[in-house]
N, C-alpha and C. Protein backbone atom coordinates (compact mmCIF):
# COMPACT_ATOMS: atom_id res chain seq x y z
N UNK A 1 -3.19 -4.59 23.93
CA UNK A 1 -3.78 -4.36 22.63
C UNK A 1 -4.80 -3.22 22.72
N UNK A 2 -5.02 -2.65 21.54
CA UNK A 2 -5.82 -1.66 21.62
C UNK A 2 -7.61 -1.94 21.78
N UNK A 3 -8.45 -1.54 22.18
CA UNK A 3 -9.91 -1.77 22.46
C UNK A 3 -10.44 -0.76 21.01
N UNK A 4 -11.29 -1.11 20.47
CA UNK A 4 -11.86 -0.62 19.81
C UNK A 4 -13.71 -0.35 19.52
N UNK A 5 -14.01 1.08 19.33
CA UNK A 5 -15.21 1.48 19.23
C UNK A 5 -15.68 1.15 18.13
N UNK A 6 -16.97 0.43 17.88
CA UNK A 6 -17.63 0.06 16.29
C UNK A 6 -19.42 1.25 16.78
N UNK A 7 -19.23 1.82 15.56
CA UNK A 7 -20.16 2.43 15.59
C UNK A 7 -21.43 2.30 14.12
N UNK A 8 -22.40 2.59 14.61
CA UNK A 8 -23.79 2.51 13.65
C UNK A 8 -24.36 3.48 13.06
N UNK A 9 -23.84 3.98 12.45
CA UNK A 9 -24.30 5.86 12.59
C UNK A 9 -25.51 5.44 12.02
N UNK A 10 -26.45 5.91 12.33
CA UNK A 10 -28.37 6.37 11.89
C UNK A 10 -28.62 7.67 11.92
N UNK A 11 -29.44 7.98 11.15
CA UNK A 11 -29.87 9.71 10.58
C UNK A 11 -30.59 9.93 12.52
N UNK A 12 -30.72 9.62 12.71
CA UNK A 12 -31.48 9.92 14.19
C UNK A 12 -30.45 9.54 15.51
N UNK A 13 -29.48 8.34 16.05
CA UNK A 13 -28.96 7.84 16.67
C UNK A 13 -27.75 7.30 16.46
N UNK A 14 -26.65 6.72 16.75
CA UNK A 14 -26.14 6.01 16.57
C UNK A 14 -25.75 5.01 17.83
N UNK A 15 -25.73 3.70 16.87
CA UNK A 15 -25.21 2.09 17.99
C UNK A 15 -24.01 2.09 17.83
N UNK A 16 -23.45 1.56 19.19
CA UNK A 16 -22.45 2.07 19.87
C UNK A 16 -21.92 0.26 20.50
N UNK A 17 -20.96 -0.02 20.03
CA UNK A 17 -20.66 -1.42 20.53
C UNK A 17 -18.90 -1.00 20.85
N UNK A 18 -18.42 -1.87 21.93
CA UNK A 18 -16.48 -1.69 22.35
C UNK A 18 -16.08 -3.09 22.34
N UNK A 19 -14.73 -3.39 22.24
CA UNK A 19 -14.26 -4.58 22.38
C UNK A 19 -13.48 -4.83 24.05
N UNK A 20 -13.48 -5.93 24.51
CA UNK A 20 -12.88 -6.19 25.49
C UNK A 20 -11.38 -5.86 24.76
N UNK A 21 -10.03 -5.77 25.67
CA UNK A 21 -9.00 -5.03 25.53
C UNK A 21 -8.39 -6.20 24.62
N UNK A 22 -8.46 -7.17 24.04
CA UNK A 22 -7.52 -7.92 23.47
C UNK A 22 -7.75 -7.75 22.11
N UNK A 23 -8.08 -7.45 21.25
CA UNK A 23 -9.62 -7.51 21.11
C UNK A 23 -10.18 -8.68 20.58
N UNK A 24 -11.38 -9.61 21.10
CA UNK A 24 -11.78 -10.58 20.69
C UNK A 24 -13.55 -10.64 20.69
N UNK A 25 -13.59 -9.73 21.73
CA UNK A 25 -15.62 -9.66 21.81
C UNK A 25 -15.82 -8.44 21.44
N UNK A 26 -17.14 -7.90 20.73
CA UNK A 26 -17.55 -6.65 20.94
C UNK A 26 -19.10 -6.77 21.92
N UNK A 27 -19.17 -5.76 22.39
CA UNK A 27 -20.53 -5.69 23.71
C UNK A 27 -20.99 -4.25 23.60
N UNK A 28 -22.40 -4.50 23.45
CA UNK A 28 -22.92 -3.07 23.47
C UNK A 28 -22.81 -2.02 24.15
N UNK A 29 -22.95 -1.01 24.44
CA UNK A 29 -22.81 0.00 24.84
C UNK A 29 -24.69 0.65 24.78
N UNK A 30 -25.18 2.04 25.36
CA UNK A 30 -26.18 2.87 24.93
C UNK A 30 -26.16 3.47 23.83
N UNK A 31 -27.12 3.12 22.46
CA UNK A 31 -27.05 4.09 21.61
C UNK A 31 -26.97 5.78 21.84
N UNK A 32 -26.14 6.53 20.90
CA UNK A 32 -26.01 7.97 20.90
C UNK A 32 -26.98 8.74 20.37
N UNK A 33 -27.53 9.64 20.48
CA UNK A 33 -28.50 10.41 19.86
C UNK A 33 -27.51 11.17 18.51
N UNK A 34 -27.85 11.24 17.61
CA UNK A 34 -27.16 12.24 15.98
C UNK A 34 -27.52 13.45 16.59
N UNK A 35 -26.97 14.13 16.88
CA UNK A 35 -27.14 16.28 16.75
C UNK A 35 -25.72 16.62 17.46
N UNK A 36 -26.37 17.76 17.50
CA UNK A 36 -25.07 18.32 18.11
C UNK A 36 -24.06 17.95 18.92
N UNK A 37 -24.72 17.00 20.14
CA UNK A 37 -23.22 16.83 20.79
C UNK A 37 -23.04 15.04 20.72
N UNK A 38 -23.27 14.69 19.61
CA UNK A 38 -22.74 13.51 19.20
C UNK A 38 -21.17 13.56 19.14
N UNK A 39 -20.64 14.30 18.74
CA UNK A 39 -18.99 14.22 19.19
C UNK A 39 -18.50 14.44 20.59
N UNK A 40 -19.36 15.58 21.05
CA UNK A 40 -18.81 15.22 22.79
C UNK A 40 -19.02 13.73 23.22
N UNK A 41 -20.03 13.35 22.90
CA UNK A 41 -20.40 11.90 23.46
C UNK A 41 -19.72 11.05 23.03
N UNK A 42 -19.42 11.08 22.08
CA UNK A 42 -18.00 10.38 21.44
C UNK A 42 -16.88 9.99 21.81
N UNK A 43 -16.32 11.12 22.31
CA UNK A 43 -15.13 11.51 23.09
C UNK A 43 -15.37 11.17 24.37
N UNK A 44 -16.12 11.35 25.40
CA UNK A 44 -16.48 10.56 26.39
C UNK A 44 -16.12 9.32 26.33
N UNK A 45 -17.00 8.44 25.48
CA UNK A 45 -17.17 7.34 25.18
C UNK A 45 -15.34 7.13 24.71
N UNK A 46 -14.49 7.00 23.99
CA UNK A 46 -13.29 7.12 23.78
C UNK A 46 -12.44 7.35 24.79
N UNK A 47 -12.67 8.30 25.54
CA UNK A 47 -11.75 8.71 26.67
C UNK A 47 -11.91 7.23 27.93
N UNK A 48 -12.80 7.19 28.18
CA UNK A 48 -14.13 6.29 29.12
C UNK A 48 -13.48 4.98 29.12
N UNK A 49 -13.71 4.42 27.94
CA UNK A 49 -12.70 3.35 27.06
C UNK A 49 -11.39 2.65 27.01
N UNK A 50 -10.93 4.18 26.87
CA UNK A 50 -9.56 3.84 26.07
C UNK A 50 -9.63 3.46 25.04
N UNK A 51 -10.37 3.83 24.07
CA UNK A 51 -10.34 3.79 22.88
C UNK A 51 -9.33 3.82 22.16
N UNK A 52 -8.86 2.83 20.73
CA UNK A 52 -7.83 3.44 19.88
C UNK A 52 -7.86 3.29 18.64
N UNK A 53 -9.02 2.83 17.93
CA UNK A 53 -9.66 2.61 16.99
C UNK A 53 -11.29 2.55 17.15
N UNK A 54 -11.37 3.35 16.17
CA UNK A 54 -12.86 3.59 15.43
C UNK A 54 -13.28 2.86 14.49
N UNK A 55 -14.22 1.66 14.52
CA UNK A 55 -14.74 1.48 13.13
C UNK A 55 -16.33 1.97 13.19
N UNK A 56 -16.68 2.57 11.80
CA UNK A 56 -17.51 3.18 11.61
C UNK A 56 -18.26 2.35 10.33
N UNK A 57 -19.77 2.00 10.64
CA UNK A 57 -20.40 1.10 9.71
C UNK A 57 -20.61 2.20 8.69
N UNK A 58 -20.07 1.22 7.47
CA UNK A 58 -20.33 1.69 5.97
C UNK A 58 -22.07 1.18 5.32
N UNK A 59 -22.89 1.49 5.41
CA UNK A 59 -23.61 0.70 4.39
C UNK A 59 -24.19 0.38 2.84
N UNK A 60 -23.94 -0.25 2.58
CA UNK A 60 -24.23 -0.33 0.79
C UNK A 60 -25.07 -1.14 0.35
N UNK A 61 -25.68 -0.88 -0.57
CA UNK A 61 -27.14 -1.81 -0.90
C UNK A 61 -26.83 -3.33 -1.13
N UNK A 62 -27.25 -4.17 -1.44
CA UNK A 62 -26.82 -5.51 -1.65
C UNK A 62 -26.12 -5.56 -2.94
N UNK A 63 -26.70 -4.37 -4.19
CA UNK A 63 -25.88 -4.47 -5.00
C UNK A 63 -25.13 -3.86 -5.47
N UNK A 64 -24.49 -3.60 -4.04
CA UNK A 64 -22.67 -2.75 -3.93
C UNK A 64 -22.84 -1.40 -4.49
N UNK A 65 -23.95 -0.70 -4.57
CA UNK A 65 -24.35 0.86 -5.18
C UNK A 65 -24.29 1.26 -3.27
N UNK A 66 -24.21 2.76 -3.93
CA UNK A 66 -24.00 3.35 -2.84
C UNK A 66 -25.22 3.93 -2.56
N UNK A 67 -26.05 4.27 -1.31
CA UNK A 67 -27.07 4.75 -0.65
C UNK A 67 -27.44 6.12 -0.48
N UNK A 68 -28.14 6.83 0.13
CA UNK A 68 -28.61 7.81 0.98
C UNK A 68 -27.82 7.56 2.06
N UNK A 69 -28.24 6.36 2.69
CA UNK A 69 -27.56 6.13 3.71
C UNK A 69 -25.83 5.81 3.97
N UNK A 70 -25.49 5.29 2.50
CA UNK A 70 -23.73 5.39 2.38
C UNK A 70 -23.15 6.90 2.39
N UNK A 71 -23.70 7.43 2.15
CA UNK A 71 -23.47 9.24 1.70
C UNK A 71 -23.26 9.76 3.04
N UNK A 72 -24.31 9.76 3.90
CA UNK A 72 -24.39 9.79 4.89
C UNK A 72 -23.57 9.42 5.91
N UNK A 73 -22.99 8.20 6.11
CA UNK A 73 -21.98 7.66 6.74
C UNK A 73 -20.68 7.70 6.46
N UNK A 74 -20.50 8.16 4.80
CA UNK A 74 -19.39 8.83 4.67
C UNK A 74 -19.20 10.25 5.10
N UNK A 75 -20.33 11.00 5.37
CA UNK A 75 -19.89 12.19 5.85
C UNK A 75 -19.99 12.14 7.18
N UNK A 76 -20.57 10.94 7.99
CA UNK A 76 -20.26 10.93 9.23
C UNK A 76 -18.70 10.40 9.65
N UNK A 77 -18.04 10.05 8.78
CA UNK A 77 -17.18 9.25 8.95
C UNK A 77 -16.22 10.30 8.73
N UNK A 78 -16.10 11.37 7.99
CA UNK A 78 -15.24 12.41 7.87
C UNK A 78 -15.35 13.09 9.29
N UNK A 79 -16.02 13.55 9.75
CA UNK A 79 -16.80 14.21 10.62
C UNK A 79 -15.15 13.77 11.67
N UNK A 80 -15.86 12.15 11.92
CA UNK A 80 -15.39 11.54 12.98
C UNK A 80 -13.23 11.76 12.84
N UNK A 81 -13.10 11.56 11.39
CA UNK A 81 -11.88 11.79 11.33
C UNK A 81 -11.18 12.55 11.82
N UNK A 82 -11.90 13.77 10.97
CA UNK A 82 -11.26 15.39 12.00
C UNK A 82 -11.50 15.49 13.48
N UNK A 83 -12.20 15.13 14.02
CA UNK A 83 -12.51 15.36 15.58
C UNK A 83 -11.63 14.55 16.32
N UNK A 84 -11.18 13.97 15.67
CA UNK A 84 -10.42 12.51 17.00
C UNK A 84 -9.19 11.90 16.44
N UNK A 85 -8.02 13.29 16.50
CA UNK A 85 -6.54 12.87 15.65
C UNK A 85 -5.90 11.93 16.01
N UNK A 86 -5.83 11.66 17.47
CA UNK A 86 -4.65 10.36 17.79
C UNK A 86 -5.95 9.31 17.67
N UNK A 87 -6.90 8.59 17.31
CA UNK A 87 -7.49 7.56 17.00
C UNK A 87 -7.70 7.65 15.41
N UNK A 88 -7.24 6.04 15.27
CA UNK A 88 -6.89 5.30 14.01
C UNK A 88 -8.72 5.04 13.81
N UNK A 89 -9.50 6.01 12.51
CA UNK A 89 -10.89 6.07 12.23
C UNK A 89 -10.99 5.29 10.51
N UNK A 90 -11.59 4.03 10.48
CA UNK A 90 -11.73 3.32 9.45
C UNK A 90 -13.31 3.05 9.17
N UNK A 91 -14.23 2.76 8.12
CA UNK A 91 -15.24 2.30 7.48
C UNK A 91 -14.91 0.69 7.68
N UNK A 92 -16.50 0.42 7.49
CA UNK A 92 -16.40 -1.61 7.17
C UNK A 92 -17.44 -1.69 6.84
N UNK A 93 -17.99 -2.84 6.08
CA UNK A 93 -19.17 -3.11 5.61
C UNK A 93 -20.19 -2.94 6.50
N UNK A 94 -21.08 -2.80 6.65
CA UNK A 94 -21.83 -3.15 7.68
C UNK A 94 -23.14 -4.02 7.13
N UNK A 95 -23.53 -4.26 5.97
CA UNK A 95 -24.72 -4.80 5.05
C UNK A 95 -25.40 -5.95 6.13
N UNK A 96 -26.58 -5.82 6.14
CA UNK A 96 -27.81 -6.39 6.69
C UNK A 96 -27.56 -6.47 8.12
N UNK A 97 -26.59 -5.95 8.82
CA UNK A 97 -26.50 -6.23 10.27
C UNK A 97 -27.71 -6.14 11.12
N UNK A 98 -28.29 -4.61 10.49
CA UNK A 98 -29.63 -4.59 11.40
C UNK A 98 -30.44 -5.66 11.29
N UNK A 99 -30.96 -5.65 9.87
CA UNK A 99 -31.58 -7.11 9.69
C UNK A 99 -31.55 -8.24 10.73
N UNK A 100 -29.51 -8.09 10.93
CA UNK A 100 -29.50 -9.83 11.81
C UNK A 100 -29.77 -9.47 13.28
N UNK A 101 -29.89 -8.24 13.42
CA UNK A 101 -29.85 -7.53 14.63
C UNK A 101 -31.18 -7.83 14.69
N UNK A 102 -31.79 -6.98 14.35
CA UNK A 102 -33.73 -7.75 14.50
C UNK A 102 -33.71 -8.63 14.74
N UNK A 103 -33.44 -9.40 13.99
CA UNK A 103 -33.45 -11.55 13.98
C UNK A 103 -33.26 -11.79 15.31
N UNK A 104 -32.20 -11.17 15.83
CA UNK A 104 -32.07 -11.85 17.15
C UNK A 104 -32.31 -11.61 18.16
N UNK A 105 -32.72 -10.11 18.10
CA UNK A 105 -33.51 -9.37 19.42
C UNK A 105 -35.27 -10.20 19.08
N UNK A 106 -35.36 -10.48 18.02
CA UNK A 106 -36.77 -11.02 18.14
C UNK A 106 -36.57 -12.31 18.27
N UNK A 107 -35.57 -13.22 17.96
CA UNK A 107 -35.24 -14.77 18.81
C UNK A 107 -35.27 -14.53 20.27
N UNK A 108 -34.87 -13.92 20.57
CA UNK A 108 -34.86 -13.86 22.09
C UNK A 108 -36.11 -13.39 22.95
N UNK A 109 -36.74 -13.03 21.87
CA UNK A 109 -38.35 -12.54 22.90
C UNK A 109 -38.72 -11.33 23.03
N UNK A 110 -38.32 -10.29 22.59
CA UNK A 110 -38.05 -8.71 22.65
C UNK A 110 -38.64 -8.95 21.51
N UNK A 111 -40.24 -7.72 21.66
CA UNK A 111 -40.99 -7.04 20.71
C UNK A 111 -40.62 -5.82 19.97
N UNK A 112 -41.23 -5.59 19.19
CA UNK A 112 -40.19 -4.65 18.09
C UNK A 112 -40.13 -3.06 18.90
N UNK A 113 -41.87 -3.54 19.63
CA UNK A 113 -41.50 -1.85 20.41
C UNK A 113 -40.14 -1.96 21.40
N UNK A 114 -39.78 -3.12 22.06
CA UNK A 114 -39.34 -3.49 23.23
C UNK A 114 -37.51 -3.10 22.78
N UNK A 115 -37.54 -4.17 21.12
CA UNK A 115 -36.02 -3.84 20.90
C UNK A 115 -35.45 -2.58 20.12
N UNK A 116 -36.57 -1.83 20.22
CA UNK A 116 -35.72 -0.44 19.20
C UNK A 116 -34.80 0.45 19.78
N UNK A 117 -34.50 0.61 20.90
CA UNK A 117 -34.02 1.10 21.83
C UNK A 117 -32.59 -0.07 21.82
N UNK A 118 -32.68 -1.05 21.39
CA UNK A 118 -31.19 -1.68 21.49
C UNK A 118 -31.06 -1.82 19.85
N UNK A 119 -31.59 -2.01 18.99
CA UNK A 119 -31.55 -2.04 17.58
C UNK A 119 -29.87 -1.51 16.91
N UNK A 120 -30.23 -0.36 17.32
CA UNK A 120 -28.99 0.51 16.91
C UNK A 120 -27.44 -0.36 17.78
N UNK A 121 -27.64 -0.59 18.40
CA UNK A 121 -26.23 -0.67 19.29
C UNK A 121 -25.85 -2.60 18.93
N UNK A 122 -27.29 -2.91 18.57
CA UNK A 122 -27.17 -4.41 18.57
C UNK A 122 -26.13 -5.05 17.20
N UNK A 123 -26.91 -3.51 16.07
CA UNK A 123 -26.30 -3.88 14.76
C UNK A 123 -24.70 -3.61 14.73
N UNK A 124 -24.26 -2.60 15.71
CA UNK A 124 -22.94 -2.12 15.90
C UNK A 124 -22.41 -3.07 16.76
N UNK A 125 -22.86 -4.17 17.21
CA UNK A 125 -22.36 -5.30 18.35
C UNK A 125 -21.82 -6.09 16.78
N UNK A 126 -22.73 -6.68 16.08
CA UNK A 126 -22.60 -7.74 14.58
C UNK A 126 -22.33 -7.02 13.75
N UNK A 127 -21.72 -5.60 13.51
CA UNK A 127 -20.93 -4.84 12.75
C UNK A 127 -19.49 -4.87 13.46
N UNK A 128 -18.69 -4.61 14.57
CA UNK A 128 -17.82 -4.99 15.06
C UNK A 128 -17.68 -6.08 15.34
N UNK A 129 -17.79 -6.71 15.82
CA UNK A 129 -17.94 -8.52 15.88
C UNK A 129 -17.39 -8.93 14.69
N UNK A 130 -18.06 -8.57 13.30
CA UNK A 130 -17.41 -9.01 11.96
C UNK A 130 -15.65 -8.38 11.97
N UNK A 131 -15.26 -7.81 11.97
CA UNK A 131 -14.17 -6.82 11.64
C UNK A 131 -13.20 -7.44 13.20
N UNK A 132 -13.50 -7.61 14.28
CA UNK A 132 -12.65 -8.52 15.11
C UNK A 132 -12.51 -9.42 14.46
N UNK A 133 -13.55 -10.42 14.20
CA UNK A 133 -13.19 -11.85 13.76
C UNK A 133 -12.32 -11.54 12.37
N UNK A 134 -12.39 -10.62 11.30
CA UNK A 134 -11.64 -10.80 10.40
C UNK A 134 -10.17 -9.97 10.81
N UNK A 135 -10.12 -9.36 12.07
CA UNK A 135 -8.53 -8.94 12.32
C UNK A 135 -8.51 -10.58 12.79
N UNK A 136 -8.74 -10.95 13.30
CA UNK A 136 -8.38 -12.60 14.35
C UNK A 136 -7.94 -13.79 13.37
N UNK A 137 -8.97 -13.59 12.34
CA UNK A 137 -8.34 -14.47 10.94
C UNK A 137 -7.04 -14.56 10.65
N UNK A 138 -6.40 -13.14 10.63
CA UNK A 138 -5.08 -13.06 9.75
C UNK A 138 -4.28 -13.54 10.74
């Protein structure tokens, strides 16, 4: 089965989560820095992998309007299209992940200075995580 990359895009970084090869878990990875060679790193990360699907977090306000930050991730998400032809590149909700991402880096004992540095990659762990479990549903 194919392994798949779930990504977090942020105006500054992006979280970076992969699935074991069946796919049933996603597990973090190091967040990416946003600039210029965010697509080399990409491709690394893909090649590295075996990547064969991209999901790329969509975000939308709670009341389904679109963002700064949806705008944004749609043009990161184009970005990602053109750069990486033989990988299958899709959007998914991603709504409050960070949120649950906080929640649980701060259940676990990690201070806010402590978890920002996993923040990004944590929300792309419970942004892929969702989208396995709903391929696993069907």
């Amino acid at each position: 089965m194919a392994r798949v990359l779930g990504i977090d895009p942020g105006t500054k970084r992006c979280g970076i989560a992969v699935t074991d090869s069946v796919p049933t878990m996603a597990f973090p990875r190091p967040a990416i820095a946003r600039d210029d060679t965010t697509m080399t790193r990409l491709r690394a990360v893909i090649d590295e992998e075996a990547i064969e699907v991209v999901v790329i977090g969509r975000p939308i306000a709670l009341s389904g309007r679109d963002t700064a930050s949806t705008v944004d991730a749609d043009h990161f998400f184009s970005q990602v299209r053109e750069h990486f032809d033989g990988v299958t590149v899709i959007q998914w909700d991603e709504r409050l992940t960070t949120r649950e991402a906080q929640k649980s880096l701060s259940e676990a004992g990690l201070t806010a200075k402590a978890s920002r540095e996993r923040l990004d990659s944590a929300a792309a762990v419970i942004m892929l995580q969702n989208y396995v479990d709903g391929l696993n549903a069907e």
